[in-house]
C-alpha atoms as a PDB file:
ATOM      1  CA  UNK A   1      -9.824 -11.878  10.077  1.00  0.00           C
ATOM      2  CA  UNK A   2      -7.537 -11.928   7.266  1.00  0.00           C
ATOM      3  CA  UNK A   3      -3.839 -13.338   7.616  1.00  0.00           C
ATOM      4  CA  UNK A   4      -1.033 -10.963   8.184  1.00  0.00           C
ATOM      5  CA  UNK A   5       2.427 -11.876   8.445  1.00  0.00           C
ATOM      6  CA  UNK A   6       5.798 -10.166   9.694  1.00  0.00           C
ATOM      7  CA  UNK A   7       8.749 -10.877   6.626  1.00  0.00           C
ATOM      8  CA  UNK A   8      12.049 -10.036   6.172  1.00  0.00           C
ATOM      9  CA  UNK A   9      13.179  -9.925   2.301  1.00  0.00           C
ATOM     10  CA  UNK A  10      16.246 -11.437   1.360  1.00  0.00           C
ATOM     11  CA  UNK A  11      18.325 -12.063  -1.674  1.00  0.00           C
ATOM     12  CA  UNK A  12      17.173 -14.596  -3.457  1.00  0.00           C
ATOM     13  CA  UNK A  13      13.625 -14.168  -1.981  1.00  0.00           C
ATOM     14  CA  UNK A  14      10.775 -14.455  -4.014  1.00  0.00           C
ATOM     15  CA  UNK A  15       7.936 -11.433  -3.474  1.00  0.00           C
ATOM     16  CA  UNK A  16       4.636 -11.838  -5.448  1.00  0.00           C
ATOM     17  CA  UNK A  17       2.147  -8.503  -5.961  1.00  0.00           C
ATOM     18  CA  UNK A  18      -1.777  -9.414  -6.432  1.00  0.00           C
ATOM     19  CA  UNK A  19      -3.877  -7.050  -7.968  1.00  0.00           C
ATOM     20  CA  UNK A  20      -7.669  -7.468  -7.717  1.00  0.00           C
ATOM     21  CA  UNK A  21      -9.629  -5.865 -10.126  1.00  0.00           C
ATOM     22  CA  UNK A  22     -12.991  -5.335 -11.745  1.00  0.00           C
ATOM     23  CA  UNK A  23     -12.078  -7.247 -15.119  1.00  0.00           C
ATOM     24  CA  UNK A  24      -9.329  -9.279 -14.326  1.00  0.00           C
ATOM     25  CA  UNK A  25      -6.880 -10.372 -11.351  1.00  0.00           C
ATOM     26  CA  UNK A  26      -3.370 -10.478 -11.934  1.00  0.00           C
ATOM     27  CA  UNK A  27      -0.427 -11.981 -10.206  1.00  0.00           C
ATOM     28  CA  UNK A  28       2.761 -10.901 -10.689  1.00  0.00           C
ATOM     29  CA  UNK A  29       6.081 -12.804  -9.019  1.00  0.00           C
ATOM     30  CA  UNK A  30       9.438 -11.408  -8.495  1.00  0.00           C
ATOM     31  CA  UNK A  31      13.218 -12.415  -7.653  1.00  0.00           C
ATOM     32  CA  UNK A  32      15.284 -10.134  -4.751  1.00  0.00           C
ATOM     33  CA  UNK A  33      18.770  -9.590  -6.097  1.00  0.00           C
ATOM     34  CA  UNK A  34      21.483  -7.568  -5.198  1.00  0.00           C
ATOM     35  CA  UNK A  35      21.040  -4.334  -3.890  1.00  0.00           C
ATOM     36  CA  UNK A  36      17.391  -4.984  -2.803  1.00  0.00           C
ATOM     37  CA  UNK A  37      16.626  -4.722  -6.733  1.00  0.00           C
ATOM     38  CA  UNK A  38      13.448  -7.144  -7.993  1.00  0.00           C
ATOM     39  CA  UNK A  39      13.716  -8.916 -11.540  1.00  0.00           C
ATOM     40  CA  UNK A  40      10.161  -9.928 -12.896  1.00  0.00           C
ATOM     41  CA  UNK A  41      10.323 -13.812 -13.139  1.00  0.00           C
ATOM     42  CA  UNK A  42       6.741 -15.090 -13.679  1.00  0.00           C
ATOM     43  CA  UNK A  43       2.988 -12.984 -14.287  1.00  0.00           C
ATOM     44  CA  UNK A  44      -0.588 -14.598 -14.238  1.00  0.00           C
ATOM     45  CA  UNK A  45      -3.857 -13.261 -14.967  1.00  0.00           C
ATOM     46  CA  UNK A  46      -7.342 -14.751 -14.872  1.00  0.00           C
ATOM     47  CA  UNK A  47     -10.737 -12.816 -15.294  1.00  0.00           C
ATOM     48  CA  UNK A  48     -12.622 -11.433 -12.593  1.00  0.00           C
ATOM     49  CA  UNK A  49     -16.433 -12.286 -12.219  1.00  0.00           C
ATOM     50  CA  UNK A  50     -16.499 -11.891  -8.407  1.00  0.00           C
ATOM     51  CA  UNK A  51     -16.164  -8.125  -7.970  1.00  0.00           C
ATOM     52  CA  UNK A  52     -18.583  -5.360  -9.513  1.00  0.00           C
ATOM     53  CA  UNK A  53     -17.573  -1.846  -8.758  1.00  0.00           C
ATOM     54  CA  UNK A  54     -14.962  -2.503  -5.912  1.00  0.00           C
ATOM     55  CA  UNK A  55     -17.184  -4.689  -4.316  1.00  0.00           C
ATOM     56  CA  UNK A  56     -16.938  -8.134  -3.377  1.00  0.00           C
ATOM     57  CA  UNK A  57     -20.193 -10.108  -4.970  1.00  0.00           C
ATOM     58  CA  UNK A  58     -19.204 -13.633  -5.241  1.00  0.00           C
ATOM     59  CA  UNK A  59     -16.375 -14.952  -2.696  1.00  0.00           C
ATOM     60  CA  UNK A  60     -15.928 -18.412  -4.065  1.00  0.00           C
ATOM     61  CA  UNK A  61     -15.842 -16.882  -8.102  1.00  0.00           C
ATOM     62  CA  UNK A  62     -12.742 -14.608  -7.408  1.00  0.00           C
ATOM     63  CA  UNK A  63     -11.036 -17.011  -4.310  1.00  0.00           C
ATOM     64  CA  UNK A  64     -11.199 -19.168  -7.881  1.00  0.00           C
ATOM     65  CA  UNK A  65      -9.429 -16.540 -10.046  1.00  0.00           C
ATOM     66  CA  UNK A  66      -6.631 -15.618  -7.397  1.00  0.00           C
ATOM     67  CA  UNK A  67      -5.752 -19.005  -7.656  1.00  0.00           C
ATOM     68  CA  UNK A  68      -5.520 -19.501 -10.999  1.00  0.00           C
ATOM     69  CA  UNK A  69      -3.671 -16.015 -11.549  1.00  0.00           C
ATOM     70  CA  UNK A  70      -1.400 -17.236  -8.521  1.00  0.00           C
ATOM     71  CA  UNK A  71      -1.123 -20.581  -9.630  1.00  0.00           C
ATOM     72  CA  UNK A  72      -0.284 -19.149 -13.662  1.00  0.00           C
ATOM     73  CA  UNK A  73       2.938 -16.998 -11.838  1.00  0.00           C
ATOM     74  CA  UNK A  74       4.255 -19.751  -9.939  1.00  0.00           C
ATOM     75  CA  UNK A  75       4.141 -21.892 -12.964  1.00  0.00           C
ATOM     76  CA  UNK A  76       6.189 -19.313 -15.151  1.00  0.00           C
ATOM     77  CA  UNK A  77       8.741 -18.373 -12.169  1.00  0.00           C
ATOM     78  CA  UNK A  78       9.004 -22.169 -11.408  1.00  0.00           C
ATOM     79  CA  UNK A  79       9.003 -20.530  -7.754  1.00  0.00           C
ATOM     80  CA  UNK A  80       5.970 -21.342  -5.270  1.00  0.00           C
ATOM     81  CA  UNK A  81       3.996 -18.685  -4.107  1.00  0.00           C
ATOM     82  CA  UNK A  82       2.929 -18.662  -0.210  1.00  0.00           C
ATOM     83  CA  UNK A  83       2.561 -14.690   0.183  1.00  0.00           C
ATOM     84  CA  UNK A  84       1.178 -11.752  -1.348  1.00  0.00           C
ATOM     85  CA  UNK A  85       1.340  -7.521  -1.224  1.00  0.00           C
ATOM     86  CA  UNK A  86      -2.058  -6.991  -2.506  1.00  0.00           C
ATOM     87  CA  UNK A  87      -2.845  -3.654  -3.588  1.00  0.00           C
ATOM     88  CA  UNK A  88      -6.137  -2.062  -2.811  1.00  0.00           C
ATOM     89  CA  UNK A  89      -8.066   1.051  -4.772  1.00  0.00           C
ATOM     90  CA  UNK A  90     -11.561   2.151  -5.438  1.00  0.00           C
ATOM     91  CA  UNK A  91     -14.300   4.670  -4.530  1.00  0.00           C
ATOM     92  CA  UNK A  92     -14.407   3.234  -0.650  1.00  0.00           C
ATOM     93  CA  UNK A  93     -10.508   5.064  -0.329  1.00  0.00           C
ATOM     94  CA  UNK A  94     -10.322   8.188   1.278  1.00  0.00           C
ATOM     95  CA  UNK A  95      -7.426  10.508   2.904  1.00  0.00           C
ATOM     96  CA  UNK A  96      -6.772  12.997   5.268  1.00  0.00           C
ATOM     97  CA  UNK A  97      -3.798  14.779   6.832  1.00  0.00           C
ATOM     98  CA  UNK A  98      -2.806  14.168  10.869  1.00  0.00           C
ATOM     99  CA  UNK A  99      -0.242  15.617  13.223  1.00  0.00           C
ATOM    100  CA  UNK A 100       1.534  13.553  15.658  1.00  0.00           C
ATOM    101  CA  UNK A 101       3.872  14.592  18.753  1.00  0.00           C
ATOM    102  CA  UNK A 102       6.165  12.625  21.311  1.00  0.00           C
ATOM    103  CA  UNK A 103       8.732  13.196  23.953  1.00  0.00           C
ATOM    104  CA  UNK A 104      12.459  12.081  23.426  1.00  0.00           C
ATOM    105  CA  UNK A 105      13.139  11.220  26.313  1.00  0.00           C
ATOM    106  CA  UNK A 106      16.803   9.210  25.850  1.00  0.00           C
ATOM    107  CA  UNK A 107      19.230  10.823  28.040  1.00  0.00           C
ATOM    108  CA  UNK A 108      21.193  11.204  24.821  1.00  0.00           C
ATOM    109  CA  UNK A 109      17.947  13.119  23.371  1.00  0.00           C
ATOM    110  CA  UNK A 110      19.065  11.209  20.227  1.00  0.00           C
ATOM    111  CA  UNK A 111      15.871  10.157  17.894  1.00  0.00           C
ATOM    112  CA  UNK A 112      15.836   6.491  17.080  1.00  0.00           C
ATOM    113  CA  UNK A 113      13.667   4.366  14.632  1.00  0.00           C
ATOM    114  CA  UNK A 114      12.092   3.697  17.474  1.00  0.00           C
ATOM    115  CA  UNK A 115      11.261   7.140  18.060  1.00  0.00           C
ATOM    116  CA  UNK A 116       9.680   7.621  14.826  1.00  0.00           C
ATOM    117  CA  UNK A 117       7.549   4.369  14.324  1.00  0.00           C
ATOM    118  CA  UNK A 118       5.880   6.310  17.704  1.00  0.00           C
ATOM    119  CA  UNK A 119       5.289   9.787  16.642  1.00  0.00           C
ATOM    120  CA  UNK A 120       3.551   8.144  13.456  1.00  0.00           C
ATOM    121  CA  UNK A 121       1.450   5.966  15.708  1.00  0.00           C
ATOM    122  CA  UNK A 122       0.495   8.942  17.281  1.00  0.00           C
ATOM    123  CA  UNK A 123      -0.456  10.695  14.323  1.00  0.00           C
ATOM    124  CA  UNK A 124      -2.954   7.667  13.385  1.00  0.00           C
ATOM    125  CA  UNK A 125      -5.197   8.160  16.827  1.00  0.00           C
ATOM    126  CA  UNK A 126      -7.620   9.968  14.326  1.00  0.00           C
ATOM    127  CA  UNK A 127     -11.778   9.853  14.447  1.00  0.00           C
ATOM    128  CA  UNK A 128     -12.790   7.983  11.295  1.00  0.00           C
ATOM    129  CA  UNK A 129     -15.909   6.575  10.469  1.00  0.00           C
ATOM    130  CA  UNK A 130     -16.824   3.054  11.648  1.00  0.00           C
ATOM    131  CA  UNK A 131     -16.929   1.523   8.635  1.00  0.00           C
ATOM    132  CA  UNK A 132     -13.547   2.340   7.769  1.00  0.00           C
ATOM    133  CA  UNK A 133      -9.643   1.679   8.660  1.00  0.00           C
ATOM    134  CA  UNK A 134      -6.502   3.135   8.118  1.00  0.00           C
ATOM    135  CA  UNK A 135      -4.892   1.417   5.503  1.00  0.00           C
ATOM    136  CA  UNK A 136      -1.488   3.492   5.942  1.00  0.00           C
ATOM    137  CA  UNK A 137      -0.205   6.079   7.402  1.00  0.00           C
ATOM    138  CA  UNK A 138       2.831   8.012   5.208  1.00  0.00           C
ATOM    139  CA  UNK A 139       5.231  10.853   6.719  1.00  0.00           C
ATOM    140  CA  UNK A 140       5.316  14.171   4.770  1.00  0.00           C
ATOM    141  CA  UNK A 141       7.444  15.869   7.119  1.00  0.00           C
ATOM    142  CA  UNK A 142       9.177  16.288  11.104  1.00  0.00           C
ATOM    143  CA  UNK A 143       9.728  18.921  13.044  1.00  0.00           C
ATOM    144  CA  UNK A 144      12.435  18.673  15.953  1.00  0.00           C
ATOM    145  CA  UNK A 145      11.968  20.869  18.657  1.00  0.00           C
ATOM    146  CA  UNK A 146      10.019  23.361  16.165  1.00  0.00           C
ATOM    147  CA  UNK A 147      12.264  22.947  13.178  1.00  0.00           C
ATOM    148  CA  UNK A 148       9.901  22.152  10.676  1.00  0.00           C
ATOM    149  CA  UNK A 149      10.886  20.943   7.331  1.00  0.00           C
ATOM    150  CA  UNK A 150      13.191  17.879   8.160  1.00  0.00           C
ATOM    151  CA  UNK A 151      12.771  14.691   6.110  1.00  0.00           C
ATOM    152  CA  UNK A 152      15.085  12.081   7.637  1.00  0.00           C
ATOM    153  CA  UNK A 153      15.151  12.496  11.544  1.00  0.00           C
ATOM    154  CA  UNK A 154      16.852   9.361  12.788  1.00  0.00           C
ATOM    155  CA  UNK A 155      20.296  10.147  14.373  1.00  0.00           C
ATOM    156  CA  UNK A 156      19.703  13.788  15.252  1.00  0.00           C
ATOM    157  CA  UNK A 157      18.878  15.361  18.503  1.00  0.00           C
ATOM    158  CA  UNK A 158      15.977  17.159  20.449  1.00  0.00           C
ATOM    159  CA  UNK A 159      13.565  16.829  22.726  1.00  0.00           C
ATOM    160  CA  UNK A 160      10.017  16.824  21.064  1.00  0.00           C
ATOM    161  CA  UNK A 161       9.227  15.207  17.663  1.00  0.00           C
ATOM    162  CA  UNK A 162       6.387  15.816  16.076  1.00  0.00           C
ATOM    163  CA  UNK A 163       4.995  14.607  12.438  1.00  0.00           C
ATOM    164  CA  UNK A 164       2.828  15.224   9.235  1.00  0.00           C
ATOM    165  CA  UNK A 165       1.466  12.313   8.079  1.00  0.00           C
ATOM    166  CA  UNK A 166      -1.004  11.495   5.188  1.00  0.00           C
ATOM    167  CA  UNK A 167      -3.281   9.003   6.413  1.00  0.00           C
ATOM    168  CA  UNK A 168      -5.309   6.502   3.729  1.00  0.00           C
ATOM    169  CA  UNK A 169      -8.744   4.897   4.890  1.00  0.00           C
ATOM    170  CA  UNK A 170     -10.887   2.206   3.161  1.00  0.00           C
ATOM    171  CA  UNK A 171     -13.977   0.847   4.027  1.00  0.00           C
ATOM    172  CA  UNK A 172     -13.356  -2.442   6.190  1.00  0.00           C
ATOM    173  CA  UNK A 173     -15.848  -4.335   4.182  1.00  0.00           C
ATOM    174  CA  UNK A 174     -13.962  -4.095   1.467  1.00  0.00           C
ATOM    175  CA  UNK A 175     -10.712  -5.086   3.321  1.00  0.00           C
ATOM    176  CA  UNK A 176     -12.050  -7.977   5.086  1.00  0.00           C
ATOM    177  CA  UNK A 177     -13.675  -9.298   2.325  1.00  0.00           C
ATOM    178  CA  UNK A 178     -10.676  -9.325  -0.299  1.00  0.00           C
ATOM    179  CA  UNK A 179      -8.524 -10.329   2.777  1.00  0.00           C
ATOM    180  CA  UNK A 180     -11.136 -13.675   3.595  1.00  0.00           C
ATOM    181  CA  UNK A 181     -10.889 -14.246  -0.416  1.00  0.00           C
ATOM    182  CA  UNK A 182      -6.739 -13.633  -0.749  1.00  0.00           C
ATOM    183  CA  UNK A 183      -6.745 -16.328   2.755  1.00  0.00           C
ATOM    184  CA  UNK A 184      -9.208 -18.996   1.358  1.00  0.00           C
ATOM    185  CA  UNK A 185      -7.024 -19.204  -1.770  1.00  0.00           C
ATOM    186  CA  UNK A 186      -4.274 -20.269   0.354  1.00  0.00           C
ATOM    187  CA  UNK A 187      -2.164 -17.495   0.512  1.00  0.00           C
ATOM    188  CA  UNK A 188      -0.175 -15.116   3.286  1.00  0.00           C
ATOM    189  CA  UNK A 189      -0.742 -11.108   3.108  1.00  0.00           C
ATOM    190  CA  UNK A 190       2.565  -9.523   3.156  1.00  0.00           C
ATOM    191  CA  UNK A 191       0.953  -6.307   3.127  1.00  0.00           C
ATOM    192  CA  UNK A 192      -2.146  -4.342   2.032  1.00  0.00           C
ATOM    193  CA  UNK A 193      -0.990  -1.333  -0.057  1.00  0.00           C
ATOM    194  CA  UNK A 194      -2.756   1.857  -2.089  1.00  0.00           C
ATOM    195  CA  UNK A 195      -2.459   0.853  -6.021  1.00  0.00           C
ATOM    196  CA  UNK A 196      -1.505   4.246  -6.783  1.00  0.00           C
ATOM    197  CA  UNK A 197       1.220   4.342  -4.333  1.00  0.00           C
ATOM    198  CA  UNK A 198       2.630   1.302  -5.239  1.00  0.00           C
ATOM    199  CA  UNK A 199       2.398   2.302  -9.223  1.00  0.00           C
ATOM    200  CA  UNK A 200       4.367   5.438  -8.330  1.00  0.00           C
ATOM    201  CA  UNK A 201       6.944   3.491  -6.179  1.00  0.00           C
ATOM    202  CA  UNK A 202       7.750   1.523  -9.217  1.00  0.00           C
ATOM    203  CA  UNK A 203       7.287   4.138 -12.151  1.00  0.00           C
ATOM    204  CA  UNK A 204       9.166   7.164 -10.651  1.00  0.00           C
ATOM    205  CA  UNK A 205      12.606   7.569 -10.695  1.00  0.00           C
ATOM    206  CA  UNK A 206      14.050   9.005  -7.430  1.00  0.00           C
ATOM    207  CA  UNK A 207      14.637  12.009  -8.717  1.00  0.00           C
ATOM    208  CA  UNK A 208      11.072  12.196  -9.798  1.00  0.00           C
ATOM    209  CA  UNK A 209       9.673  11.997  -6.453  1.00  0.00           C
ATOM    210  CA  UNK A 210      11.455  15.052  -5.147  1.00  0.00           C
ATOM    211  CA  UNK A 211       9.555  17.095  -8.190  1.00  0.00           C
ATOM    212  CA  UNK A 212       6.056  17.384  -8.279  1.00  0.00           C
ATOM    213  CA  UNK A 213       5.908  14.210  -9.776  1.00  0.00           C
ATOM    214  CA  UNK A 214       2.526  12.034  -9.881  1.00  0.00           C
ATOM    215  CA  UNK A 215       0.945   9.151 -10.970  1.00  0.00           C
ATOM    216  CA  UNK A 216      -1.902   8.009 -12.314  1.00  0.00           C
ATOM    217  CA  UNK A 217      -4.363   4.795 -12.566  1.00  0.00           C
ATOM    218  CA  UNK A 218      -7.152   4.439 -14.898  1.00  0.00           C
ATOM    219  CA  UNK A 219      -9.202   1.794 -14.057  1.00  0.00           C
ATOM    220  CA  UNK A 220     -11.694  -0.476 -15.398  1.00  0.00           C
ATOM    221  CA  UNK A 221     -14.293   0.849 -12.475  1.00  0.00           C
ATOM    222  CA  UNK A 222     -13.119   4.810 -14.121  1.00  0.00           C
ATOM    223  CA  UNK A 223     -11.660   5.941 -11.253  1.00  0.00           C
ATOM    224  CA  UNK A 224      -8.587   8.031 -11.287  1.00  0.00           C
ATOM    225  CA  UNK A 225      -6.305   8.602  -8.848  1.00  0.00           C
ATOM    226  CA  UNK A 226      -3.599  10.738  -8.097  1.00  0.00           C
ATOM    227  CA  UNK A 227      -0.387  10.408  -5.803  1.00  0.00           C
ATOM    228  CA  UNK A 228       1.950  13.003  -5.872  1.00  0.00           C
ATOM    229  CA  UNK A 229       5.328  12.539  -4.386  1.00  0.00           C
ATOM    230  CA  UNK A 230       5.790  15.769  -3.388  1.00  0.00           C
ATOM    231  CA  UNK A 231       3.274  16.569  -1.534  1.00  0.00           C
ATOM    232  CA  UNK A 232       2.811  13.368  -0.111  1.00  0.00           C
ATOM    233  CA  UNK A 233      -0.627  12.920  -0.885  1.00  0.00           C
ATOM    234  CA  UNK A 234      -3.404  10.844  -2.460  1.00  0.00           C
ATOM    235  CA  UNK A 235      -6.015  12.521  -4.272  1.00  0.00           C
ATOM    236  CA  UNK A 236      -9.154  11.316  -6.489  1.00  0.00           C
ATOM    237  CA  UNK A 237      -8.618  13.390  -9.100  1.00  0.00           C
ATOM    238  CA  UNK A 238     -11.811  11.855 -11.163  1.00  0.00           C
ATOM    239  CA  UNK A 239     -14.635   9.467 -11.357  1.00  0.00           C
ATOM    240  CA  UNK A 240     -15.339   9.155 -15.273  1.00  0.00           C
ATOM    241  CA  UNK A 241     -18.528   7.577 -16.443  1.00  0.00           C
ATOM    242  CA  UNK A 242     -18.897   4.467 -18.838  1.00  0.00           C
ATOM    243  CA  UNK A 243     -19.614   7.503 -21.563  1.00  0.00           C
ATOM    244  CA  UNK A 244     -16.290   9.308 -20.769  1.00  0.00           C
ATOM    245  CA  UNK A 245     -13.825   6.133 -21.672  1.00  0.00           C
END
């Protein structure tokens, strides 16, 4: 089982983002400042020979790459690198929507952050397939009481919460296997995270993600994906051949 740990980002901190791909892995390291904003202080890339179509083929090839993309970012930032957020894609990702409910049951009937890290536990007791795991689980809306509609819950008051979430699955191979390579090169998981969410986290301006903004990823596997803000939802829009590039 793969390494997981709890953080808490400060200023100064230094965050790192690994990206494992068909063709090449790449590292990238970054500074917390002020405001919770990142500054890009160091990037790394080394060619991949381990993975063939999302799939892990050769351990020891790319546990050999993720260090030397690691190891190329720590050398530029001058900062070491213990942790990563490693972002995860491919043909094994699939999605589905889920419906959670809970009782408030405070006698102030005033919903806490408590409150909602429940209902959205609640929402991921879903039947998947054995072979795969939910990689995330991401609120589209709440309802208080029957008041659908309602983005931001915390601090108001009712007595039943319930929730819309968009759930992400990937096949636990592929999860355990990138997670034993990312841990035999030495190095913490922050966090597992879907590419394409990630990509639109740092591409779309807040403004953008209250349109029906999206983002895409082309990658060297031809798979395209899709996550619009919006809607709050991940969607394959594509799988293009070697003859479509």
């Amino acid at each position: 089982m793969h390494i997981v740990r709890e953080i808490i980002v400060n200023q100064n901190d230094v965050i790192a983002g690994l990206d494992i791909g068909t063709t090449k892995i790449c590292c990238v390291a970054a500074e917390v400042g002020e405001n919770n904003d990142v500054r890009i202080i160091g990037m790394g890339t080394c060619a991949s020979h381990g993975i063939i179509s999302g799939v892990v083929v050769d351990i020891d090839s790319t546990v050999e790459a993720i260090r030397t993309a690691v190891s190329l970012a720590s050398q530029q930032s001058g900062k070491e690198i213990t942790s990563v957020y490693a972002g995860v894609t491919g043909k094994h990702i699939s999605s589905v929507n889920s419906r959670g409910v809970i009782a408030i049951t405070h006698p102030s009937r005033e919903i806490t952050e408590e409150d909602v890290d429940r209902v959205t536990d609640a929402s991921r007791l879903i039947v998947i397939p054995p072979d795969q795991m939910i990689l995330s689980a991401i609120p589209r809306s709440f309802s208080i009481d029957g008041q659908s509609g309602i983005k931001h819950p915390l601090g108001m008051s009712g007595s039943r919460l319930e929730v819309e979430t968009h759930i992400i699955t990937a096949s636990r191979t592929f999860i355990d296997n990138i997670g034993k390579c990312i841990q035999k090169a030495g190095l913490y998981i922050d966090e597992m995270i879907l590419q394409p969410l990630a990509t639109a986290e740092s591409v779309l301006l807040p403004g953008e993600k209250t349109l029906a903004s999206a983002s895409s990823i082309l990658a060297a596997e031809r798979v395209t994906w899709r996550f619009s803000y919006k809607e709050k939802s991940t969607i394959p829009q594509s799988y293009l051949s070697p003859d479509n590039t």
